[in-house]
PDB file of N, CA and C in Angstrom:
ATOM      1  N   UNK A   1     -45.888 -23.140  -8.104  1.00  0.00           N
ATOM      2  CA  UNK A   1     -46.759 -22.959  -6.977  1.00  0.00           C
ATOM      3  C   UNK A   1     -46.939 -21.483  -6.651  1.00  0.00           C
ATOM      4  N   UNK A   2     -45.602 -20.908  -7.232  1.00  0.00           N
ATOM      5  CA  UNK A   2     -45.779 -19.453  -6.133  1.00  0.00           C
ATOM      6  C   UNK A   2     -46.733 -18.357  -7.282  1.00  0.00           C
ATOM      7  N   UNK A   3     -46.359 -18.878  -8.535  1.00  0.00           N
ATOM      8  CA  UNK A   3     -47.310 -18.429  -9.731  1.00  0.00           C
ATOM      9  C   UNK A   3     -48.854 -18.513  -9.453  1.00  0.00           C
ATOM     10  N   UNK A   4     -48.951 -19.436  -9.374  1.00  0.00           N
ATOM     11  CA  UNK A   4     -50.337 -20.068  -9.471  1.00  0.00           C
ATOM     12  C   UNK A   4     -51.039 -19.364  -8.128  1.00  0.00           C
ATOM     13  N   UNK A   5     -50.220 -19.395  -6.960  1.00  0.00           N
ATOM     14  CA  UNK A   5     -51.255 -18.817  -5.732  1.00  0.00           C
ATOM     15  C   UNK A   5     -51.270 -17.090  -6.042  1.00  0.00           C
ATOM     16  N   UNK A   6     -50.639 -16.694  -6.670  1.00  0.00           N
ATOM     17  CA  UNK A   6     -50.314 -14.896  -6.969  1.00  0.00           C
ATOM     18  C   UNK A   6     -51.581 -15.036  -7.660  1.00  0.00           C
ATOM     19  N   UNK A   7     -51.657 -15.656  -9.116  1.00  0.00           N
ATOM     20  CA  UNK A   7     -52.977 -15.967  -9.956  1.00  0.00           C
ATOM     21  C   UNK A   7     -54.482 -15.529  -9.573  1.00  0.00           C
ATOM     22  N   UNK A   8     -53.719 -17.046  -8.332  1.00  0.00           N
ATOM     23  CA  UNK A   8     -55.566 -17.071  -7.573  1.00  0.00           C
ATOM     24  C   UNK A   8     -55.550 -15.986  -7.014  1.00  0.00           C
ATOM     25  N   UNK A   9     -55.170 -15.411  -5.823  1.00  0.00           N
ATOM     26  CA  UNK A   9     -55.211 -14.160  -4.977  1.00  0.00           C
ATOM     27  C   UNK A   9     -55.748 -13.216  -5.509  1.00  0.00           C
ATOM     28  N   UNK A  10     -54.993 -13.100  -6.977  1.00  0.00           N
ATOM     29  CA  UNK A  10     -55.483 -11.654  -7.788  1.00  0.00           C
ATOM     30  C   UNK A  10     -56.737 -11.418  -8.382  1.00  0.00           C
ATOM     31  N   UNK A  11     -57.193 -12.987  -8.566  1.00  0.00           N
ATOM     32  CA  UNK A  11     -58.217 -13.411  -9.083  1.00  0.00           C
ATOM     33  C   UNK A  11     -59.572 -13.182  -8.227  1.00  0.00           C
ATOM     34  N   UNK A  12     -59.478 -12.934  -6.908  1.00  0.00           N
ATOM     35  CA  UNK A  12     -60.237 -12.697  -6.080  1.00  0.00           C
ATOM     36  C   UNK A  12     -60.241 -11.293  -5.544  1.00  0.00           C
ATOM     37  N   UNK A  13     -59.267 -10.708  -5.960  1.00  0.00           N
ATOM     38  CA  UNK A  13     -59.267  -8.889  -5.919  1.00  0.00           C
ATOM     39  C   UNK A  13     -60.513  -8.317  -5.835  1.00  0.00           C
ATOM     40  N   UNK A  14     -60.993  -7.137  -5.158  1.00  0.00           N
ATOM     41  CA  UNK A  14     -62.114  -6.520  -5.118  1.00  0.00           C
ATOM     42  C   UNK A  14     -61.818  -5.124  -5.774  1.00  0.00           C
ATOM     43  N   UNK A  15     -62.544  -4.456  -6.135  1.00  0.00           N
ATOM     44  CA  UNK A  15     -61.805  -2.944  -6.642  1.00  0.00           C
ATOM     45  C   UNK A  15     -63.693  -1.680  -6.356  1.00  0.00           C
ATOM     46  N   UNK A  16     -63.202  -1.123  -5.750  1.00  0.00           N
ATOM     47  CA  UNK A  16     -63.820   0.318  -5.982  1.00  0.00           C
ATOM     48  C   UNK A  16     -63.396   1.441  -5.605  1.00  0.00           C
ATOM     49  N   UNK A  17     -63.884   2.875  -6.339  1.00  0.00           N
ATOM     50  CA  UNK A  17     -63.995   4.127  -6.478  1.00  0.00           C
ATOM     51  C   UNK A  17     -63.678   4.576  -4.766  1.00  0.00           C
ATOM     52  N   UNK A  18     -62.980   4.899  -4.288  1.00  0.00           N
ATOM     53  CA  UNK A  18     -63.057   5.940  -2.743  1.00  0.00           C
ATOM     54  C   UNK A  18     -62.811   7.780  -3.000  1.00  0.00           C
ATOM     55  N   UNK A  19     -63.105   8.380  -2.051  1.00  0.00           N
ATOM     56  CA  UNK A  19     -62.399  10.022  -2.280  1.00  0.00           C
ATOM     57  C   UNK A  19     -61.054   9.950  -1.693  1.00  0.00           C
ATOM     58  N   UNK A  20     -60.202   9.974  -2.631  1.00  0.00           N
ATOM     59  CA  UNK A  20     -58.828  10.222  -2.852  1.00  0.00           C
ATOM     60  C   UNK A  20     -58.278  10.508  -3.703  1.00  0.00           C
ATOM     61  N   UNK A  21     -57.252  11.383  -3.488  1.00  0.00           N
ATOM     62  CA  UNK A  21     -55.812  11.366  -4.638  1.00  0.00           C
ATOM     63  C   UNK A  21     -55.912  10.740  -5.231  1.00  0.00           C
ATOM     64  N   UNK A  22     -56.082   8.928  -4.843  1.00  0.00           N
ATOM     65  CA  UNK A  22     -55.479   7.885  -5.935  1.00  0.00           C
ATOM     66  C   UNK A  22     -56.834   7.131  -5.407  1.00  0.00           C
ATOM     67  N   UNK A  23     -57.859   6.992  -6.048  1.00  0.00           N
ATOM     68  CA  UNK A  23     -58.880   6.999  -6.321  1.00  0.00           C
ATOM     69  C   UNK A  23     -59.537   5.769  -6.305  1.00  0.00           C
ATOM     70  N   UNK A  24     -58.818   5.027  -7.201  1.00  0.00           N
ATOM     71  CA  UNK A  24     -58.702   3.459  -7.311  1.00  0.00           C
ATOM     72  C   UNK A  24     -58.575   2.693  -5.861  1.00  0.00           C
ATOM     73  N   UNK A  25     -59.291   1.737  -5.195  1.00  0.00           N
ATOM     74  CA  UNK A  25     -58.982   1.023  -3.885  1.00  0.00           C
ATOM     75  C   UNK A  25     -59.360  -0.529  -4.470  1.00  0.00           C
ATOM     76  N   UNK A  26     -58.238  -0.918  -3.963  1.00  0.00           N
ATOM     77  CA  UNK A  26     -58.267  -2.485  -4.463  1.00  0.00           C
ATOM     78  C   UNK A  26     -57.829  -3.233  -2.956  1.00  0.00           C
ATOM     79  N   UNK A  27     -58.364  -4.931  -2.571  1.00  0.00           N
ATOM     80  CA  UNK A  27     -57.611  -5.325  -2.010  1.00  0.00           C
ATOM     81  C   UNK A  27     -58.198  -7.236  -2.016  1.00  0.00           C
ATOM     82  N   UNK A  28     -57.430  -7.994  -1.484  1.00  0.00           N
ATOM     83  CA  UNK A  28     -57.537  -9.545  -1.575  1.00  0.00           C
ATOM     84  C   UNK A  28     -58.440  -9.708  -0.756  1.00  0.00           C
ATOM     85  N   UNK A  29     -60.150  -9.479  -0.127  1.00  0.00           N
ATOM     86  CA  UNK A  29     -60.556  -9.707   1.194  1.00  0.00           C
ATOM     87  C   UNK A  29     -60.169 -11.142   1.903  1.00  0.00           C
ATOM     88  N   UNK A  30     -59.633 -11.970   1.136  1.00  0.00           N
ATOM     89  CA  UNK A  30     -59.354 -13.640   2.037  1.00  0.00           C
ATOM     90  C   UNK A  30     -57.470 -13.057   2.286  1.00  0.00           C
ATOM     91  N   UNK A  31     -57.119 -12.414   2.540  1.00  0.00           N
ATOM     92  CA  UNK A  31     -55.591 -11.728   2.799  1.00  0.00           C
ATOM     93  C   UNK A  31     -55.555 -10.683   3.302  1.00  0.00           C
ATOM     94  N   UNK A  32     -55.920 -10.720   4.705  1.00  0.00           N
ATOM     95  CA  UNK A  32     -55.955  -9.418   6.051  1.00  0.00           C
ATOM     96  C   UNK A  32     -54.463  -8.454   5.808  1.00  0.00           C
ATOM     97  N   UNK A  33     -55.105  -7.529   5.170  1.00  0.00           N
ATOM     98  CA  UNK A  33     -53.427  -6.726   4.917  1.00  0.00           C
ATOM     99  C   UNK A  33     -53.409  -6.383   3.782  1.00  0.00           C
ATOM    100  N   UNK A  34     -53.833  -7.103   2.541  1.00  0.00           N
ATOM    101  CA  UNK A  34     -53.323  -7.096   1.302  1.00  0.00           C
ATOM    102  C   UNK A  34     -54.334  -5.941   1.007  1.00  0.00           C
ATOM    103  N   UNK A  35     -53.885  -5.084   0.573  1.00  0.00           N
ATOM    104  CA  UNK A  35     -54.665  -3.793  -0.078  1.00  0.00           C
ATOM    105  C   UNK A  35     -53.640  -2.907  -1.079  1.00  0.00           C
ATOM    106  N   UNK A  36     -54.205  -1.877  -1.975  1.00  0.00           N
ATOM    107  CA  UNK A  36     -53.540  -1.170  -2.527  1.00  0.00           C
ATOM    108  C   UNK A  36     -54.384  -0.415  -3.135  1.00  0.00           C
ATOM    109  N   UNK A  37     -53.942   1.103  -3.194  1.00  0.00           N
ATOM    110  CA  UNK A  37     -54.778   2.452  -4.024  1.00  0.00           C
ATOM    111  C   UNK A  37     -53.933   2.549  -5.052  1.00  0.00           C
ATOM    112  N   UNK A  38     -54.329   3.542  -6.084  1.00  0.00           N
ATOM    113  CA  UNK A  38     -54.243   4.027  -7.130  1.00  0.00           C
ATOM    114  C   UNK A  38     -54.251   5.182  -8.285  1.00  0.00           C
ATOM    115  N   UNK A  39     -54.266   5.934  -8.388  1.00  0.00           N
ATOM    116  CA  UNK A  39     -54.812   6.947  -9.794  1.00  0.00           C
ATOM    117  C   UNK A  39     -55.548   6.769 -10.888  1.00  0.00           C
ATOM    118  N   UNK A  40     -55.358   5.313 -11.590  1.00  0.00           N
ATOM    119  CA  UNK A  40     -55.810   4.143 -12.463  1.00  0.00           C
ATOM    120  C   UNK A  40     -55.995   3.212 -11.900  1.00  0.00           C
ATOM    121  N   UNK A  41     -56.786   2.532 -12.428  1.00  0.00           N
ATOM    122  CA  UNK A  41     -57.318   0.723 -12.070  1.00  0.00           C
ATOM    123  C   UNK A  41     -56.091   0.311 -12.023  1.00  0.00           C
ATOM    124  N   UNK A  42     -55.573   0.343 -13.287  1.00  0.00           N
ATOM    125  CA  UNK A  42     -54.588  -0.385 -13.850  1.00  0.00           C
ATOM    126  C   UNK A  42     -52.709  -0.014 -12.393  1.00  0.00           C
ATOM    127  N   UNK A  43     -52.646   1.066 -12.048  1.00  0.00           N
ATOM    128  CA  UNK A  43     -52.266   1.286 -11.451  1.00  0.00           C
ATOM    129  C   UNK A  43     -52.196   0.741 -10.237  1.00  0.00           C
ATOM    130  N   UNK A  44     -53.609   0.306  -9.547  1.00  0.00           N
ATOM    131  CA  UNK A  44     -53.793   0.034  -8.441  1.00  0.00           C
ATOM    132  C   UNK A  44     -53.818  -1.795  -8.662  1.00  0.00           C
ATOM    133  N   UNK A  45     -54.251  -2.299  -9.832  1.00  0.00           N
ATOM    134  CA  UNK A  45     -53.619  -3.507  -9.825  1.00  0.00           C
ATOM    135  C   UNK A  45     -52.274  -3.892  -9.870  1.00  0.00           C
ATOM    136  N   UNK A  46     -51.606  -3.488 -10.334  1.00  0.00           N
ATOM    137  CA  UNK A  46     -50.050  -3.447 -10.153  1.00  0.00           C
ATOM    138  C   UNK A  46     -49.506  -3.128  -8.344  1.00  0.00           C
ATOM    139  N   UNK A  47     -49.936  -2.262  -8.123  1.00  0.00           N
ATOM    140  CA  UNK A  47     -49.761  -1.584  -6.660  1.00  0.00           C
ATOM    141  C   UNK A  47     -50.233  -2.793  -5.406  1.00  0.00           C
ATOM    142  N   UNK A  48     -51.130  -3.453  -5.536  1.00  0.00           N
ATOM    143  CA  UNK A  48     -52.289  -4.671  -4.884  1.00  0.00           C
ATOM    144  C   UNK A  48     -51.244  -6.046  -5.386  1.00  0.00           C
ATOM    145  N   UNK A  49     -50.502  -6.255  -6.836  1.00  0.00           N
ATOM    146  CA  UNK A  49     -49.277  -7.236  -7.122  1.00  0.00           C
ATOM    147  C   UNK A  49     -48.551  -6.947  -5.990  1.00  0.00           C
ATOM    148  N   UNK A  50     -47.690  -6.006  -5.932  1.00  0.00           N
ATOM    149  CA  UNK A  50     -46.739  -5.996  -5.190  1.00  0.00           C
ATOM    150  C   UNK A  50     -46.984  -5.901  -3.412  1.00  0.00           C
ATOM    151  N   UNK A  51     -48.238  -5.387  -3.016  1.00  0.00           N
ATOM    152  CA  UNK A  51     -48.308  -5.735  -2.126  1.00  0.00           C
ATOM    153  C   UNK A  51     -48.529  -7.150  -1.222  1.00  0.00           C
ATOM    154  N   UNK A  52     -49.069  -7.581  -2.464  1.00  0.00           N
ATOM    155  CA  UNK A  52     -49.806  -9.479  -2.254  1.00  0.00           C
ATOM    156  C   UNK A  52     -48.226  -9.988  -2.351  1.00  0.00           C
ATOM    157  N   UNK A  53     -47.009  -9.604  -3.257  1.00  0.00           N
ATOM    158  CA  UNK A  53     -45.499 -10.216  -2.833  1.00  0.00           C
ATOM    159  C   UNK A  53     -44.861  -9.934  -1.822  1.00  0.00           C
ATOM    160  N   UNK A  54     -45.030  -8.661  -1.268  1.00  0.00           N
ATOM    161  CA  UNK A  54     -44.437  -8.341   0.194  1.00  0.00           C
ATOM    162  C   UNK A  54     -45.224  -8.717   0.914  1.00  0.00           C
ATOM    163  N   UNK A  55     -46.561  -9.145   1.081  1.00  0.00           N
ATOM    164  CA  UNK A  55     -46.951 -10.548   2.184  1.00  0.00           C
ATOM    165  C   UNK A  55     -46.531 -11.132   2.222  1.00  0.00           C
ATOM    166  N   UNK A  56     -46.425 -11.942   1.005  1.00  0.00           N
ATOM    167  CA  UNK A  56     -45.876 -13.426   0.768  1.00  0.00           C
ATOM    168  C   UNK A  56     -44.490 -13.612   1.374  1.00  0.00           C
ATOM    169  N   UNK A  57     -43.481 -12.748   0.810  1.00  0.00           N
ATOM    170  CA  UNK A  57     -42.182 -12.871   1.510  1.00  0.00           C
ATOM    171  C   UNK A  57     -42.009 -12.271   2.967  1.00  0.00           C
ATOM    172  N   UNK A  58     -43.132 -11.691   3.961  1.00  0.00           N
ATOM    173  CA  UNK A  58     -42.738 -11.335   5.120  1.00  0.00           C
ATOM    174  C   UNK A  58     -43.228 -12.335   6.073  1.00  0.00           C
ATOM    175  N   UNK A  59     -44.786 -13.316   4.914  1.00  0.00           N
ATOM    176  CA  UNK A  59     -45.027 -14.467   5.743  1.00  0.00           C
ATOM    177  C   UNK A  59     -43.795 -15.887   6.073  1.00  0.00           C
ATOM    178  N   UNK A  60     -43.338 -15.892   4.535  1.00  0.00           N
ATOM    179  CA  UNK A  60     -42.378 -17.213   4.449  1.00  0.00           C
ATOM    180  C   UNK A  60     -41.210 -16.355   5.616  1.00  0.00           C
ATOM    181  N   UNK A  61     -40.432 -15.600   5.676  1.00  0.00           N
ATOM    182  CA  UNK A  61     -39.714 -14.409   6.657  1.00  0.00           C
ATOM    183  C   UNK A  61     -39.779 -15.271   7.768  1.00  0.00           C
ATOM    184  N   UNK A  62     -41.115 -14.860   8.288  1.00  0.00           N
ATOM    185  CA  UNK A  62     -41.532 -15.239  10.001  1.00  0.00           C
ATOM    186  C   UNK A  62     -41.758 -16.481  10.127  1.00  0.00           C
ATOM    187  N   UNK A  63     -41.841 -17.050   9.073  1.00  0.00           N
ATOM    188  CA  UNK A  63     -42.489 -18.570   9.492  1.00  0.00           C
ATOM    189  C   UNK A  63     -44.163 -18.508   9.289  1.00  0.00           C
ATOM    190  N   UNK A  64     -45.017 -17.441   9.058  1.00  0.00           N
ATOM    191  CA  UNK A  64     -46.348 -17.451   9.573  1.00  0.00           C
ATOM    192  C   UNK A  64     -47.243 -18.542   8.496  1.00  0.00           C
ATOM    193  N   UNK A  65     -48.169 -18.931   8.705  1.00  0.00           N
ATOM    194  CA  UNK A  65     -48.923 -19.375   7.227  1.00  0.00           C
ATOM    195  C   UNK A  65     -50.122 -18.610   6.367  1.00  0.00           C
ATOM    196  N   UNK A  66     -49.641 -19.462   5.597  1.00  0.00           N
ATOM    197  CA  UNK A  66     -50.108 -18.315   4.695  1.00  0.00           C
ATOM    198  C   UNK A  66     -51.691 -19.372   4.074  1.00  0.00           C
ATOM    199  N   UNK A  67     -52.552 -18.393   4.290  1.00  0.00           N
ATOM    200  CA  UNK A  67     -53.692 -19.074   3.923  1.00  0.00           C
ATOM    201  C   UNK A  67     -54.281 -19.778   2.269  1.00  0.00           C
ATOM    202  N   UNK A  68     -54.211 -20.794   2.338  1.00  0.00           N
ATOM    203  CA  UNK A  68     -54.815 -21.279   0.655  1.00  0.00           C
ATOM    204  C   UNK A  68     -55.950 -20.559   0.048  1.00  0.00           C
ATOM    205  N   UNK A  69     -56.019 -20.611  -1.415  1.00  0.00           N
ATOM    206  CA  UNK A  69     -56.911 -19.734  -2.100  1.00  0.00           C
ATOM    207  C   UNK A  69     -57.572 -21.129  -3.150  1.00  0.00           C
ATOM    208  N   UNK A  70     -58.832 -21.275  -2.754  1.00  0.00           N
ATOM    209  CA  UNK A  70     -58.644 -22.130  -4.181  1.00  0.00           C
ATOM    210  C   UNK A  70     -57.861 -23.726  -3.902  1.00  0.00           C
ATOM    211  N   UNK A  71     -57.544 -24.318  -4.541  1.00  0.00           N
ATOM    212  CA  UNK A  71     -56.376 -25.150  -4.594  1.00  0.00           C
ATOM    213  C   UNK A  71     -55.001 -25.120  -4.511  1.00  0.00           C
ATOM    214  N   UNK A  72     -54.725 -23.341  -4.567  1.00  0.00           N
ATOM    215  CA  UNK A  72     -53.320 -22.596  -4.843  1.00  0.00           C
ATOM    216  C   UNK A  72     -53.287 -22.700  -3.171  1.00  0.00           C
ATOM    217  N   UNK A  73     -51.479 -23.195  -2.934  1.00  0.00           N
ATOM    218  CA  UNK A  73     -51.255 -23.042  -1.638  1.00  0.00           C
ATOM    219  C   UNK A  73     -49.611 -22.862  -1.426  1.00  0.00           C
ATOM    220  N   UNK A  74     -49.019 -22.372  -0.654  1.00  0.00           N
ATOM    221  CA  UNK A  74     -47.928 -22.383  -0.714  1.00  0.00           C
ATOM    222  C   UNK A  74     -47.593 -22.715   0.865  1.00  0.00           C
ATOM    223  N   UNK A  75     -46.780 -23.972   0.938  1.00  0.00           N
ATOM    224  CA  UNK A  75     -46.124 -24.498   2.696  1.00  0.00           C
ATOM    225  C   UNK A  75     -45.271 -23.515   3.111  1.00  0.00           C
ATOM    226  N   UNK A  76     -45.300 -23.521   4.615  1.00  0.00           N
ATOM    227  CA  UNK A  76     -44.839 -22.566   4.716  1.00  0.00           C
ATOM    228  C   UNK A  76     -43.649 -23.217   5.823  1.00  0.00           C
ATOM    229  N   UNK A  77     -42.655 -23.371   5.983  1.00  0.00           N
ATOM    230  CA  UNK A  77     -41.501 -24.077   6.711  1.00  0.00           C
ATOM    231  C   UNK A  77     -42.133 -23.185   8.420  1.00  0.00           C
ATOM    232  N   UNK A  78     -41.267 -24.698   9.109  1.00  0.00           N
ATOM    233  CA  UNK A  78     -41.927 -23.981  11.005  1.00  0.00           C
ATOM    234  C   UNK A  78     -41.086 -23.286  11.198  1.00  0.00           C
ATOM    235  N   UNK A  79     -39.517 -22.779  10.212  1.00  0.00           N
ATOM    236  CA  UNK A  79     -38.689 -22.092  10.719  1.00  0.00           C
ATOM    237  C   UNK A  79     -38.731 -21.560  10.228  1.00  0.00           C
ATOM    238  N   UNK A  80     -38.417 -19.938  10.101  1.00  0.00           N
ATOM    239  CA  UNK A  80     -38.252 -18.831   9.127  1.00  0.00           C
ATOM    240  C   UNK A  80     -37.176 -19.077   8.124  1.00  0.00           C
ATOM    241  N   UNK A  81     -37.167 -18.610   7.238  1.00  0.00           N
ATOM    242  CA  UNK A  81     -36.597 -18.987   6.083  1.00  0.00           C
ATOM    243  C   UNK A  81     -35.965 -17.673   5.161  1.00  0.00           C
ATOM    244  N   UNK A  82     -34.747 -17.521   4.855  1.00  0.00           N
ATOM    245  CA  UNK A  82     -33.899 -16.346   3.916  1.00  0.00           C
ATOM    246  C   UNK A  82     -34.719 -16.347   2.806  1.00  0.00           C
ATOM    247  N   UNK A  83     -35.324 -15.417   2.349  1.00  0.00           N
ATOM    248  CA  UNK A  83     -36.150 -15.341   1.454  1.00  0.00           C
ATOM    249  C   UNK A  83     -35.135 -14.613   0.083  1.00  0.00           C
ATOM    250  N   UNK A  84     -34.921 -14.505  -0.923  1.00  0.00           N
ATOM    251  CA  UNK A  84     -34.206 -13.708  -1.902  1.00  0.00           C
ATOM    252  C   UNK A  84     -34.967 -12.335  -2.823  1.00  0.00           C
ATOM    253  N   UNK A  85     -35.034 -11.416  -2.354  1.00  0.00           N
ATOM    254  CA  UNK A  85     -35.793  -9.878  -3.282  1.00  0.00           C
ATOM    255  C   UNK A  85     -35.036  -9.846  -4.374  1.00  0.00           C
TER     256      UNK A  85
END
């Protein structure tokens, strides 16, 4: 499940050119938060991974839900939950 919703998320990534250092701007628009820059594309997709996992584990954290993508969904318990990094 937790594969498959990372998948979709990424799969819906947006990417363009800004004036910066790190040049590359990527982010999930259906995931308020999820963003990440870059130097390389390739960079900033990796950078936009890890930010889309530190959602994920600060949503399951709080308890919050986390919105479906697609068919990809992940439940989210009403109690916060020990997550493992």
């Amino acid at each position: 499940m937790l594969v498959e919703y990372i998948k979709a998320a990424m799969d819906k990534a947006t990417y363009e050119i800004i004036d910066d250092p790190e040049p590359f701007y990527g982010e999930i628009p259906e995931l308020k938060g999820v963003w990440a820059t870059g130097k390389t594309l390739e960079a900033c997709r990796d950078s936009l991974m890890s930010a889309l996992e530190d959602w994920i584990v600060f949503r399951l954290r709080t308890g919050r839900s986390i919105p479906s993508i697609g068919a990809a969904s992940i439940i989210v318990s009403a109690e916060p939950v020990s997550v493992v990094e």
